[in-house]
Protein backbone atom coordinates (compact mmCIF):
# COMPACT_ATOMS: atom_id res chain seq x y z
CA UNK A 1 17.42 27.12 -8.55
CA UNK A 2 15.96 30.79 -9.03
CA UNK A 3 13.78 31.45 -6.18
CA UNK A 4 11.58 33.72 -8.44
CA UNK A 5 9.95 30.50 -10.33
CA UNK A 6 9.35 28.19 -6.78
CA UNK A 7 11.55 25.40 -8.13
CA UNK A 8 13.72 25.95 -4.99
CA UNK A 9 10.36 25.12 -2.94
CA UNK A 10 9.77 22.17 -4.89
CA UNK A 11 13.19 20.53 -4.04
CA UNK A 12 13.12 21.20 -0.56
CA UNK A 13 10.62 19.79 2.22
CA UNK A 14 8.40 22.46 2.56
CA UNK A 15 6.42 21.17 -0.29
CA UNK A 16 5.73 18.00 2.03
CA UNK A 17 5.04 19.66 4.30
CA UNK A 18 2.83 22.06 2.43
CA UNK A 19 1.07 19.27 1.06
CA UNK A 20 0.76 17.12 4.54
CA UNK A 21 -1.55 19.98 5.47
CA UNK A 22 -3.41 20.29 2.31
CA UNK A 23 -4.52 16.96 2.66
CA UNK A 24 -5.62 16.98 6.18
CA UNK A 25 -7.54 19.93 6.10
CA UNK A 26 -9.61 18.62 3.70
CA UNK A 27 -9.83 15.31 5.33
CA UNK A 28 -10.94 17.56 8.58
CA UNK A 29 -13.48 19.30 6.50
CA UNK A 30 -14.62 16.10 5.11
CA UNK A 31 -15.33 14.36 9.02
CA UNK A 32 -17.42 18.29 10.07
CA UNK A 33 -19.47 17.64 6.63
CA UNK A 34 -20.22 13.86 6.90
CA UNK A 35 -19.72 12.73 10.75
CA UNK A 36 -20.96 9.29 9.07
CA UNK A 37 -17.31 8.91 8.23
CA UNK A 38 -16.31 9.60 11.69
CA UNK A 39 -18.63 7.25 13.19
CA UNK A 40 -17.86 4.25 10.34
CA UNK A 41 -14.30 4.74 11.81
CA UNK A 42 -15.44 4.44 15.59
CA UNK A 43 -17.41 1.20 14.95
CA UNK A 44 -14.45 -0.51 12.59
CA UNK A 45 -14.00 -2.89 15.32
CA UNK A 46 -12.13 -3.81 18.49
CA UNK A 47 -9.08 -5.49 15.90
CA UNK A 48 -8.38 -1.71 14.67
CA UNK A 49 -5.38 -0.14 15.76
CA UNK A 50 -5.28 3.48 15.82
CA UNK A 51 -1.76 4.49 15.75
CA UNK A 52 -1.25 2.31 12.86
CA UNK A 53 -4.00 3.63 11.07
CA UNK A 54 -2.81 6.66 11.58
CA UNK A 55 0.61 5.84 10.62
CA UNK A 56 -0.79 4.36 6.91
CA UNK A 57 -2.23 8.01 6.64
CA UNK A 58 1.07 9.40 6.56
CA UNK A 59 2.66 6.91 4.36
CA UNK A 60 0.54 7.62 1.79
CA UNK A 61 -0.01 11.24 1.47
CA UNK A 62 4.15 10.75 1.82
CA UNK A 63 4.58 8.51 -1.15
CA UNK A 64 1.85 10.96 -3.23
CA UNK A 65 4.83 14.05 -2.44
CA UNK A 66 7.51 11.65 -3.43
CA UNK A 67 5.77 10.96 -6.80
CA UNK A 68 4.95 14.99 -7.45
CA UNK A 69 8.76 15.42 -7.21
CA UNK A 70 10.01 13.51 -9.13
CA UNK A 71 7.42 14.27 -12.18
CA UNK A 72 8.51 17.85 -11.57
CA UNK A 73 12.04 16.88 -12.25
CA UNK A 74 10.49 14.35 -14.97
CA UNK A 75 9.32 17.69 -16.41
CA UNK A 76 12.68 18.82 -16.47
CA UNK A 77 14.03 15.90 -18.27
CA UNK A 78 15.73 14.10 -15.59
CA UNK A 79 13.97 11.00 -16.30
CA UNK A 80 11.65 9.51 -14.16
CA UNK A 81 14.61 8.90 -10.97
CA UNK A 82 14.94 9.52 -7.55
CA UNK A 83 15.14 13.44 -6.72
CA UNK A 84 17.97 15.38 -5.30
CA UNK A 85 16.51 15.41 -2.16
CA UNK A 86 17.48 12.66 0.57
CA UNK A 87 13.91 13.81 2.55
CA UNK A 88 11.49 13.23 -0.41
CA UNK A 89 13.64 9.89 -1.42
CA UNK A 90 12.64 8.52 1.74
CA UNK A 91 9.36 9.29 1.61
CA UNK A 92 9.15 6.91 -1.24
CA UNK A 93 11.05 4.36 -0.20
CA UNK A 94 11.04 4.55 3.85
CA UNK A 95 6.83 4.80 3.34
CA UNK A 96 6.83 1.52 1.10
CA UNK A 97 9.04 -0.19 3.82
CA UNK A 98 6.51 0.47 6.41
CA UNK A 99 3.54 -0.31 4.31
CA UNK A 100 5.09 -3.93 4.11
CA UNK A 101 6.08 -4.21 7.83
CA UNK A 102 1.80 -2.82 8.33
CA UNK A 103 1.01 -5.83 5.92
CA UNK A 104 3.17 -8.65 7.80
CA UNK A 105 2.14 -6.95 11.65
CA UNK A 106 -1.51 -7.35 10.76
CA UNK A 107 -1.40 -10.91 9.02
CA UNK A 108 0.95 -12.66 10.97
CA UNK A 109 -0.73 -11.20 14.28
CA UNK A 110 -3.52 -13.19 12.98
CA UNK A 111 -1.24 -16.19 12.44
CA UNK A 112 -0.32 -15.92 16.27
CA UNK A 113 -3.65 -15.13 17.08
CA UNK A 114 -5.59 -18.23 15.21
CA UNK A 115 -2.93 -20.78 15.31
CA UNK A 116 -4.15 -23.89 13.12
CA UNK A 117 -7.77 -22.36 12.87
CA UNK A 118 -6.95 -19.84 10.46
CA UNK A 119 -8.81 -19.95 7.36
CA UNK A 120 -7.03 -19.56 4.47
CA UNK A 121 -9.62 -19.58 2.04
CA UNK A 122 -11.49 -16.91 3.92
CA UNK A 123 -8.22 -14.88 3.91
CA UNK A 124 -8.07 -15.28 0.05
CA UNK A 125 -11.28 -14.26 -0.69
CA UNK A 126 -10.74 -11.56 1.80
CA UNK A 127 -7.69 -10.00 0.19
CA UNK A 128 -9.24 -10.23 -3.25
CA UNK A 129 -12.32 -8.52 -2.43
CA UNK A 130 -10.28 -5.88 -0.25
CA UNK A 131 -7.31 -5.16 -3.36
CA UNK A 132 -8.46 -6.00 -6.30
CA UNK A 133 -11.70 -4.04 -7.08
CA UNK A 134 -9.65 -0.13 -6.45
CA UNK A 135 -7.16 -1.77 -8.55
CA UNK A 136 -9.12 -2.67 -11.81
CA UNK A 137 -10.58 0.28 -11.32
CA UNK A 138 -6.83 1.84 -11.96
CA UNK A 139 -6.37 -0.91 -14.60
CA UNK A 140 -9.27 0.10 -16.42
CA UNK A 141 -8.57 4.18 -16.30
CA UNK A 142 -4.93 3.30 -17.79
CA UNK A 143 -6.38 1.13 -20.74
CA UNK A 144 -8.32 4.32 -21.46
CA UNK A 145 -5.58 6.90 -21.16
CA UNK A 146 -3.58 4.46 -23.15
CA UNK A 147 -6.01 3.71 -26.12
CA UNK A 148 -6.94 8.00 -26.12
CA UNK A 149 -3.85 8.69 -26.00
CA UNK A 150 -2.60 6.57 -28.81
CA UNK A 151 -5.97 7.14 -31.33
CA UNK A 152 -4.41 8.05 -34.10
CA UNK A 153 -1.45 6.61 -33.73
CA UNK A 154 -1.73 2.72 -33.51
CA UNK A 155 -4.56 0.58 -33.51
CA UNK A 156 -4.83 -1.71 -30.57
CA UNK A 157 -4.16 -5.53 -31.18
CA UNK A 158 -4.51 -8.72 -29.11
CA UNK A 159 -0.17 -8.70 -29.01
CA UNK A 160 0.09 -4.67 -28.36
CA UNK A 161 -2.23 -4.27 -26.19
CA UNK A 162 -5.03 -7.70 -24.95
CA UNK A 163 -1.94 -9.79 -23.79
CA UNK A 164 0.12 -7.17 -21.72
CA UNK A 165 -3.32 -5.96 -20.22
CA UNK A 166 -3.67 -9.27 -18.40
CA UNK A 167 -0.07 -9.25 -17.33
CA UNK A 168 -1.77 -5.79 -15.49
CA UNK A 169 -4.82 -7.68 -14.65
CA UNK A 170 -2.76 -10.34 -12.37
CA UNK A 171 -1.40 -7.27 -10.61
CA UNK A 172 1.83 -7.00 -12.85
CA UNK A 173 2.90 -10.22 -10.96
CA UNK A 174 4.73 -10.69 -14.67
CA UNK A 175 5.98 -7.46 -14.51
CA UNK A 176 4.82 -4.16 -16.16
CA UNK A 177 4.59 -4.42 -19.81
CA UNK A 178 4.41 -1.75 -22.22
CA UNK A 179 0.19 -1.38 -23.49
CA UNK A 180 0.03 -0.60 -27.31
CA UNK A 181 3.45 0.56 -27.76
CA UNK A 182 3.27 3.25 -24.93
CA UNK A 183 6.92 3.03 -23.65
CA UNK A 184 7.15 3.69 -20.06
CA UNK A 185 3.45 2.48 -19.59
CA UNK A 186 4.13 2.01 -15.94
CA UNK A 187 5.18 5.90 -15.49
CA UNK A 188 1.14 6.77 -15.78
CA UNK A 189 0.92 4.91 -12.57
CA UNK A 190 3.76 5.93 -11.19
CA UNK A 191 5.52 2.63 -11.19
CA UNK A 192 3.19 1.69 -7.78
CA UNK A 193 1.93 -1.79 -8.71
CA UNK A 194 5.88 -2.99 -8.26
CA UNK A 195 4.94 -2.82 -4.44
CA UNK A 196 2.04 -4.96 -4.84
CA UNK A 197 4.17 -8.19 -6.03
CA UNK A 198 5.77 -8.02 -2.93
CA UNK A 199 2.46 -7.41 -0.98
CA UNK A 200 1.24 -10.66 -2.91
CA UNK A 201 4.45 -13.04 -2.77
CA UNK A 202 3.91 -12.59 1.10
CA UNK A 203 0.09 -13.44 1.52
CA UNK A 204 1.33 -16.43 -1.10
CA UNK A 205 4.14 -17.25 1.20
CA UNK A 206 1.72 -16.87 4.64
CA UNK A 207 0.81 -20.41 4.83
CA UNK A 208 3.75 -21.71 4.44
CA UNK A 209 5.88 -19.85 6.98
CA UNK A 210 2.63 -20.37 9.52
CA UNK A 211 3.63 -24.21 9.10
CA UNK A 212 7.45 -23.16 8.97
CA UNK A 213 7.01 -21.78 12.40
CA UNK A 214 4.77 -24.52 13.59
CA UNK A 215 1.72 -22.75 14.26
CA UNK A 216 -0.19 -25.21 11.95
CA UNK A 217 -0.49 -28.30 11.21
CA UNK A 218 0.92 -29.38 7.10
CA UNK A 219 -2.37 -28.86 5.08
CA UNK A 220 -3.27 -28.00 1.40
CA UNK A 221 -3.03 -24.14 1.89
CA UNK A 222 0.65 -25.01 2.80
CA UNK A 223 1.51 -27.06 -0.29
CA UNK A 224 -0.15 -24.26 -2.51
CA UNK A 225 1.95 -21.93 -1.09
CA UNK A 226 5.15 -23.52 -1.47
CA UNK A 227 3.93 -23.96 -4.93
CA UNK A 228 3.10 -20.32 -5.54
CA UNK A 229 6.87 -19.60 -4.58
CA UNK A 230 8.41 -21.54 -6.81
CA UNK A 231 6.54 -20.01 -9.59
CA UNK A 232 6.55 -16.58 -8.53
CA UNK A 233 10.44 -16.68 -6.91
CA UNK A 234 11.97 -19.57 -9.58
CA UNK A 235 10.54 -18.81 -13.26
CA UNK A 236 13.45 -17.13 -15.46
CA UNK A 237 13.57 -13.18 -15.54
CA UNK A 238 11.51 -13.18 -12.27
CA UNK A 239 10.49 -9.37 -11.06
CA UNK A 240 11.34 -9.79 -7.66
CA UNK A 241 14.61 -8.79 -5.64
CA UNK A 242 14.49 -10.80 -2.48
CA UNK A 243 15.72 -8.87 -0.71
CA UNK A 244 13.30 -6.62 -0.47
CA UNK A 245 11.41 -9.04 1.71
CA UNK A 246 13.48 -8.38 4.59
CA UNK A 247 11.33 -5.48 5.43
CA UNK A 248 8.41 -8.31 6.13
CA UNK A 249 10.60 -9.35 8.69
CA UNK A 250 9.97 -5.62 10.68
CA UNK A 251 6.33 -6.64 11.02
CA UNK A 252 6.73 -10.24 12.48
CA UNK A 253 9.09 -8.67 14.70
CA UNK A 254 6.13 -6.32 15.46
CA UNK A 255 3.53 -9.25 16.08
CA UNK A 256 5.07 -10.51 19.14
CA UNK A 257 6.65 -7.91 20.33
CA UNK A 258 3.23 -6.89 20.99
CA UNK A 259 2.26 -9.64 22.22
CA UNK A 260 5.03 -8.86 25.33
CA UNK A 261 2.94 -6.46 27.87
CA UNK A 262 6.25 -5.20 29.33
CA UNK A 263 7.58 -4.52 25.65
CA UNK A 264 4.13 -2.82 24.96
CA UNK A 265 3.96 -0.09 28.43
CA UNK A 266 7.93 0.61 27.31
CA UNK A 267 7.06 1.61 23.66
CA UNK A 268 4.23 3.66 24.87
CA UNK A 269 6.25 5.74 26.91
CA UNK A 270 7.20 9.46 25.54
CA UNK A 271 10.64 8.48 25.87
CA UNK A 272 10.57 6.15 23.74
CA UNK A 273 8.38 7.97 21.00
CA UNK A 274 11.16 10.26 20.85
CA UNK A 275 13.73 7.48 20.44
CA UNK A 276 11.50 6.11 17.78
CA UNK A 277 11.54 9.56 15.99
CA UNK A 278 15.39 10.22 16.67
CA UNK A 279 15.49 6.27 14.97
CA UNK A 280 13.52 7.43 11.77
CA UNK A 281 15.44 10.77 11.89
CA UNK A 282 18.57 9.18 11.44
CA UNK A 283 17.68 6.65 8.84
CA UNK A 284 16.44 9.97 6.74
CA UNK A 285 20.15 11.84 7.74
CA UNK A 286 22.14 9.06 7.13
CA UNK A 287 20.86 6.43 4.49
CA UNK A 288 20.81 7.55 0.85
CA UNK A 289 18.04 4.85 0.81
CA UNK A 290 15.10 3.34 2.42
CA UNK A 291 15.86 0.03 0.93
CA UNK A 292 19.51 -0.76 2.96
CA UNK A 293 19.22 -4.03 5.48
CA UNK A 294 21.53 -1.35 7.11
CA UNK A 295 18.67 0.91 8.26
CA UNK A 296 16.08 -1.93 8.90
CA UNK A 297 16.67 -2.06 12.92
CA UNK A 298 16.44 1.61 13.01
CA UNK A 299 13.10 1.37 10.91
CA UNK A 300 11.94 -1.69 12.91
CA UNK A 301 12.33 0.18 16.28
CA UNK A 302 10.27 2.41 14.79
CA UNK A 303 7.62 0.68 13.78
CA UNK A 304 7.14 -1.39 17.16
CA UNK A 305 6.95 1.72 18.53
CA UNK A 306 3.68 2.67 16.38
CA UNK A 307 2.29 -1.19 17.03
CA UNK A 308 3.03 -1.15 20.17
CA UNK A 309 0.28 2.20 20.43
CA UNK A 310 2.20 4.75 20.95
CA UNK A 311 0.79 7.81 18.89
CA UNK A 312 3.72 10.24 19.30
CA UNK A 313 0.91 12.75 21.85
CA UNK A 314 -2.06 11.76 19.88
CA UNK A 315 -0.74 12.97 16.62
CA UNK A 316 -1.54 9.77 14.64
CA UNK A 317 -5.24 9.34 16.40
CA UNK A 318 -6.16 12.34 14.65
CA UNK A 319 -9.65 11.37 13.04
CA UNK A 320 -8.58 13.24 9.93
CA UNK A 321 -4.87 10.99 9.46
CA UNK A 322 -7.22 8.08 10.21
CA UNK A 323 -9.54 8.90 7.35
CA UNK A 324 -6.68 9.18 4.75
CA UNK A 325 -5.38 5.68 6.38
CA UNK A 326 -8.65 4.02 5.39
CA UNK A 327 -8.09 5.37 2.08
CA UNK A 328 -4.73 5.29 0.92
CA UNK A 329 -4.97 2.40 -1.08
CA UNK A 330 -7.17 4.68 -3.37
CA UNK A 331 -4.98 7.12 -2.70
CA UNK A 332 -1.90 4.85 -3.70
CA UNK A 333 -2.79 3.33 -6.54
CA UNK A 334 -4.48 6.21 -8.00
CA UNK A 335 -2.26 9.73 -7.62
CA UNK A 336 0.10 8.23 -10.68
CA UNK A 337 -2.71 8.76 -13.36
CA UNK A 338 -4.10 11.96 -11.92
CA UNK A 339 0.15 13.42 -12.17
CA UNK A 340 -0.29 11.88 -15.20
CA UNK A 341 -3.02 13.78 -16.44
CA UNK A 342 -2.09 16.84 -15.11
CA UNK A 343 1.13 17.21 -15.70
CA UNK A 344 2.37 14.94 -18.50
CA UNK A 345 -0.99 15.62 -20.67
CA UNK A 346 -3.52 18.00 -19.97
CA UNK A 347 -0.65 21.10 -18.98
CA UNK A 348 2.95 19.70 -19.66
CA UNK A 349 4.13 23.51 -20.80
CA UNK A 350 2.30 25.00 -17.95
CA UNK A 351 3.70 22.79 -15.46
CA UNK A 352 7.32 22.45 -16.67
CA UNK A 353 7.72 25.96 -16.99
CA UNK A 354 7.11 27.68 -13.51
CA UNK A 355 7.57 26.06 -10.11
CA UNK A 356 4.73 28.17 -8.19
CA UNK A 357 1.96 27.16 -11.32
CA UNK A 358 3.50 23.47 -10.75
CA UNK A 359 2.85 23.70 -6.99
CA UNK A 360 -0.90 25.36 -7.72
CA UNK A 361 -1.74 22.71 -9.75
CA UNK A 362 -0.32 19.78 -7.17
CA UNK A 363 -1.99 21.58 -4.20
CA UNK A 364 -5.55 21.65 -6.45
CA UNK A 365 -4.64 17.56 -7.28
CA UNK A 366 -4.12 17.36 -3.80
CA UNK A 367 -7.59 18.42 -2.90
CA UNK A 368 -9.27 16.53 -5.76
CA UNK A 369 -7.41 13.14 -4.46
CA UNK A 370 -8.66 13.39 -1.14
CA UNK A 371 -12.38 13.43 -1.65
CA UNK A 372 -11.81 11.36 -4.53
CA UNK A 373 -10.35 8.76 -3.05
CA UNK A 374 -12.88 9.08 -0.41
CA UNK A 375 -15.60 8.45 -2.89
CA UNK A 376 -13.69 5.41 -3.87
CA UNK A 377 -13.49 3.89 -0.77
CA UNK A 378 -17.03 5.00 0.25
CA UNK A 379 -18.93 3.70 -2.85
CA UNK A 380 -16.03 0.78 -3.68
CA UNK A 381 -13.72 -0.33 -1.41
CA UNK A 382 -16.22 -0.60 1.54
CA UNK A 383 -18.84 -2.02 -0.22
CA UNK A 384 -16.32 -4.92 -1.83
CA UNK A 385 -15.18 -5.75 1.52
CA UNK A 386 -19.06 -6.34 2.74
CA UNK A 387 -19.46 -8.15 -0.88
CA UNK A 388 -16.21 -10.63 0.01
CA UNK A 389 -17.63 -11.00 3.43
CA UNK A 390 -21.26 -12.16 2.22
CA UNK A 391 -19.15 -14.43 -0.62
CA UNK A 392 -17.29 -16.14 1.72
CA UNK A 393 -20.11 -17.20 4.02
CA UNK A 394 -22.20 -18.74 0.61
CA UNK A 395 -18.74 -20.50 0.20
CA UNK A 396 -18.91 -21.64 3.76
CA UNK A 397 -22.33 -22.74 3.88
CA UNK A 398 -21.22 -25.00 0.41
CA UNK A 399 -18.17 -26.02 1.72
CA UNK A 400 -19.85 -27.65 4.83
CA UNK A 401 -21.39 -30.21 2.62
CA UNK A 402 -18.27 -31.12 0.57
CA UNK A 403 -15.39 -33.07 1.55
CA UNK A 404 -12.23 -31.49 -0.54
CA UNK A 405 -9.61 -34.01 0.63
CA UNK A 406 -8.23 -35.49 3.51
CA UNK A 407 -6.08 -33.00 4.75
CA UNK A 408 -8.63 -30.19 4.02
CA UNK A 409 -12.18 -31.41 4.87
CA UNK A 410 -14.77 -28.58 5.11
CA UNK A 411 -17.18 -28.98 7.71
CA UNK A 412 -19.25 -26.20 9.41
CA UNK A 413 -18.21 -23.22 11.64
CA UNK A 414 -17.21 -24.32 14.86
CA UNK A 415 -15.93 -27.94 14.02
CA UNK A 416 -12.82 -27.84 15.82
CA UNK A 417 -11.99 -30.73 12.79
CA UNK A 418 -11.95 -28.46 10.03
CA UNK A 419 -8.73 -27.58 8.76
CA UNK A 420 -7.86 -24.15 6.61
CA UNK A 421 -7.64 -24.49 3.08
């Protein structure tokens, strides 16, 4: 690496940490120019926990540096691979295990918390009103950049391009296949939707493992659920690797170790924040991957650590972390198309050529994400979430009236009779 053209920086963590800062100081500048934000984040509710907000902040700027790596080195002609570096690896991989072990804390803390009153219908509308809007939003954006891109070069048909695009539409649950001939179709995203299977195989699997570990009684939702495995998990050349559910496991462990006051006071002690760091430290030292059941108890002792509130000295209760927790999902499932753009279409030459006009541009993509994906979650993702909210209460006010079956019967709010669905 010649350190006259910056690829040196690049490869090294600087550019994390370069980047880290980019993105809060906008996110700073965005809570002095609209407190609004500031206050929407002080009245989220009592069920809100800071440090993990705060935590989901990190993960995703971290995962946005991971993918402007490796398109550098894409750039290069390296393929689209892990980079050299064992520090930007991880903050891929390490920052997708975490998001899952967020997912299972927060769900299966309200598993413990609701026991057999848990609705399950209210939860499904819930996650499709929370995930899916952002997402065909990103859907939509790659059909365009697909069809511009390949104008005058193939013409779109229901077999090239209408039948893979609602493989995409069921968040690539049948995998990631190629739109109008485009091969590597998944690169414009970054490859990011493979996360969601995994995100949606557990909220599948939820009601069944709820009855598995008998915190409710055999119903519908239950059946369903076992169903959804089989088809998801069983069908030939299924997308998932198993395996990778082990990191669900990190976030049960999470929802009752909270649950343990004694557990709770030790993790929020500064001695144990730095065992917590020295934990994550060593997974990033000593693991060429994130992925390794050999790293999970250091990565779990971490994350009880965050759940159990401790904030490392305040450093995740930052308002500005906070802010890009409530919108990395934007952030997520967005950043591959604008690298995309960027790099791969609008300034290939530019960017491939010199490391410092490479770094420019990420720094200025940086910025533009950021209040992007604010505007996302401001004028889309919050508003869905109210929208799911005011669905699910017509549905309950419906359902009151209408006996499903006998092991589901929907009766009003309150009815101590009413099972989930």
């Amino acid at each position: 690496m010649l350190p006259g053209t910056g690829e040196w920086f690049i490869a090294s963590p600087l550019i994390a940490l370069l980047l880290f800062a980019v993105a809060l100081a906008v996110a700073s500048l965005l809570m002095h120019v609209l407190p609004s934000l500031r206050d929407s984040m002080a009245t989220a509710g009592p069920n809100r926990q800071p440090a993990v907000d705060g935590l989901r902040g990190v993960l995703g700027v971290s995962v946005f540096v991971h993918h402007t790596v490796i398109t550098w080195f894409y750039l290069q002609g390296h393929g689209w691979t892990l980079p050299p570096s064992r520090f930007i690896s991880h903050l891929g991989q390490t920052s997708v295990v975490l998001f899952f072990m967020i997912t299972a804390f927060l769900f299966w803390s309200r598993v413990l918390t609701k026991g057999d009153s848990i609705d399950w219908l209210e939860f499904l509308v819930s996650r499709l009103y929370r995930l899916y809007p952002v997402y065909l939003l990103m859907v939509a954006l790659l059909a365009v950049a697909v069809l511009f891109t390949t104008a005058d070069r193939v013409s779109p048909t229901f077999a090239s391009f209408g039948r893979p695009l609602l493989d995409w539409l069921l968040f690539t649950m049948f995998g990631n296949p190629d739109l109008n001939a485009v091969q590597g179709t998944w690169i414009m995203v970054a490859g990011v939707t493979w996360s969601l299977r995994y995100e949606w195989l557990f909220y599948l699997a939820l009601p069944l493992l709820a009855l598995a570990a008998r915190r409710n009684r055999p119903s519908l939702a239950a059946l369903l659920s076992a169903l959804a495995i089989a088809v998801f998990v069983l069908r030939p050349h299924n997308k998932f690797a198993i395996g990778m559910m082990q990191a669900f496991v990190g976030g049960i462990i999470a929802a009752y170790w909270v649950r343990n006051p004694a557990l709770v006071r030790f993790s929020q002690r500064a001695v144990s924040g730095l065992a917590a760091i020295a934990a994550l430290a060593a997974v990033i030292m000593l693991s060429p991957t994130g992925y390794s059941i050999a790293v999970l108890p250091a990565l779990i002792l971490f994350f009880v650590t965050v759940a159990s509130g401790n904030d490392f000295w305040g450093l995740l209760r930052l308002p500005a972390l906070r802010w890009l927790g409530d919108i990395t999902y934007s952030l997520y499932l967005l950043h591959g198309l604008t690298l995309w753009a960027v790099f791969q279409c609008w300034f290939p030459r530019e960017a491939a050529g010199n490391g410092w006009a490479f770094l420019g541009m990420a720094i200025l993509l940086d910025v533009i994400l950021v209040l992007v994906c604010s505007a996302v979650f401001v004028m889309i993702e919050r508003p869905a979430i109210m929208l799911g909210r005011r669905h699910y209460l017509s549905i309950r006010r419906f359902r009151a009236k209408v006996p499903i079956n006998r092991y589901a019967k929907l009766s009003p709010v309150g009815s101590r009779s009413s099972t989930a669905l």
